[in-house]
N, C-alpha and C. Protein backbone atom coordinates (compact mmCIF):
# COMPACT_ATOMS: atom_id res chain seq x y z
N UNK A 1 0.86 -1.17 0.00
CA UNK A 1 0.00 0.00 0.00
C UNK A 1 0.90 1.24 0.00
N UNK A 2 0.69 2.07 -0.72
CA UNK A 2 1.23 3.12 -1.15
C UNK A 2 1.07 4.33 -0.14
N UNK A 3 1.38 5.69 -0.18
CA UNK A 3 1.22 6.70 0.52
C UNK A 3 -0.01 7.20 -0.20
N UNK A 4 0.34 7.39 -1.19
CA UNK A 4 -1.67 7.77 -1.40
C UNK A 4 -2.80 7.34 -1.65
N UNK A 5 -2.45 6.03 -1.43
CA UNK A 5 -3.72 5.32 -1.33
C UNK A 5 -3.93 5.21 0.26
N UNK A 6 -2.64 5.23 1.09
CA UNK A 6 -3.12 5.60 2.48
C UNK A 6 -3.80 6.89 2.95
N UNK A 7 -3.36 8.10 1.86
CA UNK A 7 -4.37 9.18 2.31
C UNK A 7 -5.53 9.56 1.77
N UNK A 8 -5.36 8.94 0.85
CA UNK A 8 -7.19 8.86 0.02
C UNK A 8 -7.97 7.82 1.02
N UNK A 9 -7.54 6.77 2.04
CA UNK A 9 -8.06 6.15 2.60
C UNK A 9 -8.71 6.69 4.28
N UNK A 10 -7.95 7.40 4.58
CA UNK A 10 -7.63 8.51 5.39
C UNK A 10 -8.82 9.46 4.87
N UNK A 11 -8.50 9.95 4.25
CA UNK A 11 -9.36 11.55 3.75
C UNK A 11 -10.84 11.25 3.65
N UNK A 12 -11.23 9.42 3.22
CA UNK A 12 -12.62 9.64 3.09
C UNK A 12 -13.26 8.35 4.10
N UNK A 13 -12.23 8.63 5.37
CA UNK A 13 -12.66 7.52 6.66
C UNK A 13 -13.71 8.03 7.19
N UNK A 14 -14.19 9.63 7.42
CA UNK A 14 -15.20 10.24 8.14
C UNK A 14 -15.67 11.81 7.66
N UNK A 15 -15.79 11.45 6.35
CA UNK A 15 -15.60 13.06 5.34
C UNK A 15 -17.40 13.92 6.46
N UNK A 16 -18.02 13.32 7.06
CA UNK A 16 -18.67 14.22 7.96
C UNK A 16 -18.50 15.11 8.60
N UNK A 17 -17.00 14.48 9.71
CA UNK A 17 -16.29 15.06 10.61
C UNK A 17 -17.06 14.80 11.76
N UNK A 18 -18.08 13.75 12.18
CA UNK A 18 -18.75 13.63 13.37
C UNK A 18 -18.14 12.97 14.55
N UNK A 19 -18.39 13.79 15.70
CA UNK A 19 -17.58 12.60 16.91
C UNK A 19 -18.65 11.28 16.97
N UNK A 20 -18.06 10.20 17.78
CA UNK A 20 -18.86 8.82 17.79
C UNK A 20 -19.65 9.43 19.51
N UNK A 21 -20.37 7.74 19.31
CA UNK A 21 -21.18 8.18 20.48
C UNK A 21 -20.65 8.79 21.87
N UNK A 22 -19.41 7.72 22.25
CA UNK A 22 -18.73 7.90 23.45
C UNK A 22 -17.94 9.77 23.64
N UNK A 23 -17.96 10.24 22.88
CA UNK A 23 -17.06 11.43 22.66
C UNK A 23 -18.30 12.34 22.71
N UNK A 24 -19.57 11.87 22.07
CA UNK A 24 -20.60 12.89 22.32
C UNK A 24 -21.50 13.03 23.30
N UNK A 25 -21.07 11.40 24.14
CA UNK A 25 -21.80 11.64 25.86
C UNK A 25 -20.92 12.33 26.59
N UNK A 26 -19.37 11.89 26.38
CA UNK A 26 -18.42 12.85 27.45
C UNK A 26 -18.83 14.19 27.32
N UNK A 27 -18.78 14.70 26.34
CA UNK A 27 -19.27 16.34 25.82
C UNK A 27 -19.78 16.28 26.59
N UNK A 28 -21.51 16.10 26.60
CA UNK A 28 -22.67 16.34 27.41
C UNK A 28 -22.90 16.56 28.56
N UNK A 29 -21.62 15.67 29.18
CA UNK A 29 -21.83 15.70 31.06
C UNK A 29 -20.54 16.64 31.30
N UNK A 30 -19.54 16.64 30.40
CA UNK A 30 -18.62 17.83 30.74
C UNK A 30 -18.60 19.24 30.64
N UNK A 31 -19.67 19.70 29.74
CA UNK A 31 -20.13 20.72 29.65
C UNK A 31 -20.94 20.98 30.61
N UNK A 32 -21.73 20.23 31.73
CA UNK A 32 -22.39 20.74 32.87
C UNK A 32 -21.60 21.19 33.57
N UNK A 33 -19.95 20.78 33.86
CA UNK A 33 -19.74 21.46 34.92
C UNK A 33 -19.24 22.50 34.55
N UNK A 34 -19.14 23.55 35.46
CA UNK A 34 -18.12 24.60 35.53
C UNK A 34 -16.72 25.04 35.71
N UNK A 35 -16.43 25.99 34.28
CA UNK A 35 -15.04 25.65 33.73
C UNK A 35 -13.76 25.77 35.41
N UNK A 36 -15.00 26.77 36.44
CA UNK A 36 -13.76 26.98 37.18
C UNK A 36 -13.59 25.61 38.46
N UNK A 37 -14.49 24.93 38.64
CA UNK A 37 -14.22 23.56 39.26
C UNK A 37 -12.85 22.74 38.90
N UNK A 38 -12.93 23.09 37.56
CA UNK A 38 -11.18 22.19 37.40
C UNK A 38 -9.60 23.04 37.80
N UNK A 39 -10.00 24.69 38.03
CA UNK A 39 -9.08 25.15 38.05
C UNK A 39 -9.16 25.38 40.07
N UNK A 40 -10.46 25.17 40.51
CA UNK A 40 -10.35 25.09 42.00
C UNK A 40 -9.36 23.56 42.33
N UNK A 41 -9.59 22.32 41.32
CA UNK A 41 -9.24 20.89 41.76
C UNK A 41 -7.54 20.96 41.67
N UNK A 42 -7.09 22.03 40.79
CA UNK A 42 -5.92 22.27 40.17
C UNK A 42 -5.34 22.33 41.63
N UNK A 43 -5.48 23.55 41.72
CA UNK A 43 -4.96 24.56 43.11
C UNK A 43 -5.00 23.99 44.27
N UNK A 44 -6.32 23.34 44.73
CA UNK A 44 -6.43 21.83 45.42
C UNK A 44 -5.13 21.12 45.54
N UNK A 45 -5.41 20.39 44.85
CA UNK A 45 -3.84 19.35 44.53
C UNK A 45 -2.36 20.12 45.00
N UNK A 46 -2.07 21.06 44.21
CA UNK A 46 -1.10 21.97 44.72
C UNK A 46 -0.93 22.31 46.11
N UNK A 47 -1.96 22.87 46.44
CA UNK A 47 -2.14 22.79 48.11
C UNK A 47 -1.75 21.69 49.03
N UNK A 48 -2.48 20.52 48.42
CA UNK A 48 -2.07 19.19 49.16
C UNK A 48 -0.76 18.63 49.38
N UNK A 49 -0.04 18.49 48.02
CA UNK A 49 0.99 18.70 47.51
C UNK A 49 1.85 19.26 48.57
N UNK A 50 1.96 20.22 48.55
CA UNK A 50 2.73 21.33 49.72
C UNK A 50 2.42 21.19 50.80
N UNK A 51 1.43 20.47 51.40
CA UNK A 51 1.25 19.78 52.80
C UNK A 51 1.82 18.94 53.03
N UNK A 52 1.99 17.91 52.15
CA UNK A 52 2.39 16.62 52.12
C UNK A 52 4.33 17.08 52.17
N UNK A 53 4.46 17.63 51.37
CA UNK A 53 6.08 17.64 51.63
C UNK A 53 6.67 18.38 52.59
N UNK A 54 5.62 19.63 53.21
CA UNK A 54 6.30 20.11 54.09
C UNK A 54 6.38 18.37 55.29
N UNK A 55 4.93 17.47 55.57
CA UNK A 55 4.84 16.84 56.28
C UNK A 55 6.04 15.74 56.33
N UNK A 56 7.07 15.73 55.12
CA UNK A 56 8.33 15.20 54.60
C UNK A 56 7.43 13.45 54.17
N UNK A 57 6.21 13.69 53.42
CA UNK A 57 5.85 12.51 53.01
C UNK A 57 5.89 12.87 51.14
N UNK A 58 7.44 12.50 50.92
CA UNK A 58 7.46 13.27 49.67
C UNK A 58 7.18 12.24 48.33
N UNK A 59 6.77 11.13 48.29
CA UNK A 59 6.20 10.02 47.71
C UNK A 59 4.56 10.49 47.52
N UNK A 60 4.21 10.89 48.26
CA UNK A 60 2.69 11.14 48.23
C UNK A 60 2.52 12.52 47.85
N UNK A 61 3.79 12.98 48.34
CA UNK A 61 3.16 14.89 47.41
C UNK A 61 3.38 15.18 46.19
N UNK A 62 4.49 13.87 45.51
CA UNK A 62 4.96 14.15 44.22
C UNK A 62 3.71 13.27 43.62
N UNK A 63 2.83 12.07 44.30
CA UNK A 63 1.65 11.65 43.42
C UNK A 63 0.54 12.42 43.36
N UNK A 64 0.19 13.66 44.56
CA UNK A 64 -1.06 14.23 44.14
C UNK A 64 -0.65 15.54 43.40
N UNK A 65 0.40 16.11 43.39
CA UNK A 65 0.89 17.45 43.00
C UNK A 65 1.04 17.14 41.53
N UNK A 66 1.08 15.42 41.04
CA UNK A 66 0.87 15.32 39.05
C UNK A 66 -0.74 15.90 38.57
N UNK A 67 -1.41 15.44 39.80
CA UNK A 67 -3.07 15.50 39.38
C UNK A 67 -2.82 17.03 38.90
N UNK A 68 -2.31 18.07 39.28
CA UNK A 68 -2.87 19.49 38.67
C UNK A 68 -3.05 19.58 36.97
N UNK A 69 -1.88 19.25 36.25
CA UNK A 69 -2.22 19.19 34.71
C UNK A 69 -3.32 18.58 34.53
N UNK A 70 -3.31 17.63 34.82
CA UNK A 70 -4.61 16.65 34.52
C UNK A 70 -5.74 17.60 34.65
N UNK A 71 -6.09 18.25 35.71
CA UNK A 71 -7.20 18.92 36.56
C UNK A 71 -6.98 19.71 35.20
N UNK A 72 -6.15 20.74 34.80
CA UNK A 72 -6.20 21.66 34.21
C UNK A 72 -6.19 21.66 32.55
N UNK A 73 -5.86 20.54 31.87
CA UNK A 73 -5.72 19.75 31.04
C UNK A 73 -7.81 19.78 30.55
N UNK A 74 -8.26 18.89 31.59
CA UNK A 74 -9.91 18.52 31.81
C UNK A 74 -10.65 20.21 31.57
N UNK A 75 -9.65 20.59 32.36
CA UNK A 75 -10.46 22.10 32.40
C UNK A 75 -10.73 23.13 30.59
N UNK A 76 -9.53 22.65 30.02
CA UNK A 76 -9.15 23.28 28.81
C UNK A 76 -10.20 22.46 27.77
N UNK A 77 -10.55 21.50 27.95
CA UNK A 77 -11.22 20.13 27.59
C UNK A 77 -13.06 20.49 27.39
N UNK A 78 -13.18 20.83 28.70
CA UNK A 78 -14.67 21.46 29.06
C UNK A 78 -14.67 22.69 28.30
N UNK A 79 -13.73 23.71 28.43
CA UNK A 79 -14.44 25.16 27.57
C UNK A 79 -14.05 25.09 26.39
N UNK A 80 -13.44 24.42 25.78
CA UNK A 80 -13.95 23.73 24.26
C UNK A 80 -14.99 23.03 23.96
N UNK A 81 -15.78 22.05 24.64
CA UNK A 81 -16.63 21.79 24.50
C UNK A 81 -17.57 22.63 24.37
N UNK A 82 -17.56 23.85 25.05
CA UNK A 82 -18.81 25.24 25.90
C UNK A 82 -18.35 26.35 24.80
N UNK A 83 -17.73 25.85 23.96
CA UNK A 83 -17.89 26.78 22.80
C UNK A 83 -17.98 26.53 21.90
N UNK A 84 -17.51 25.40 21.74
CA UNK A 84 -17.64 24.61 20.21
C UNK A 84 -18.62 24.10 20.14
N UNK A 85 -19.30 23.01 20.86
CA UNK A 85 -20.37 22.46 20.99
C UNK A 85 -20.04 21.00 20.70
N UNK A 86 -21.04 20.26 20.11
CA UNK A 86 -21.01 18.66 19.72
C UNK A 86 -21.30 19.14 18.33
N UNK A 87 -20.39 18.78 17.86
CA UNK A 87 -20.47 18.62 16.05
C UNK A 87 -21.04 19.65 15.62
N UNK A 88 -20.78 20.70 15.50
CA UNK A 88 -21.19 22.44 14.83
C UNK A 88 -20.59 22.34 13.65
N UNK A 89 -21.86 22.59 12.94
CA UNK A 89 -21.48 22.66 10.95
C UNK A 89 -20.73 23.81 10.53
N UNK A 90 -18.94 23.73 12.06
CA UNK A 90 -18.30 24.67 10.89
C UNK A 90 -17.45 24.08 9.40
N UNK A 91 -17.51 22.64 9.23
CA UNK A 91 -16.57 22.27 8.24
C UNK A 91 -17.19 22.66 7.22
């Protein structure tokens, strides 16, 4: 198989552009919450984080102090959803 028969195969896998079901229930329930809940869970973590190591339990502050990207990552996740929507006929 060639390179352009891999992108002609490619190009007309989903010429709709629709998400599948699972991607359009996450939407649905992630758009209820509020964008600033992930950036409170962020700061959270951080906080904990800095408890934990002052407490010199530094195994456990370096595992909850990863959660912030994540938190904030989710957060960036949700207000794309809250603006874009589920499948908006911009293509």
């Amino acid at each position: 198989m060639d390179a352009n028969e891999l992108k002609r195969k490619a190009d007309s896998y989903n010429p709709e552009k629709k998400e599948g079901p699972v991607a359009a229930a996450i939407e649905e329930y992630t758009a209820r919450i509020p964008s600033d809940m992930y950036l409170w869970a962020a700061l959270g973590s951080m906080a904990i984080s800095a408890t934990l190591k002052v407490m010199r339990k530094d195994e456990e502050a370096l595992f909850v102090g990863q959660w912030a990207p994540s938190f904030l990552l989710l957060g960036v996740y949700n207000k794309l959803v809250k603006q874009l929507g589920k499948d908006k006929d911009r293509y």
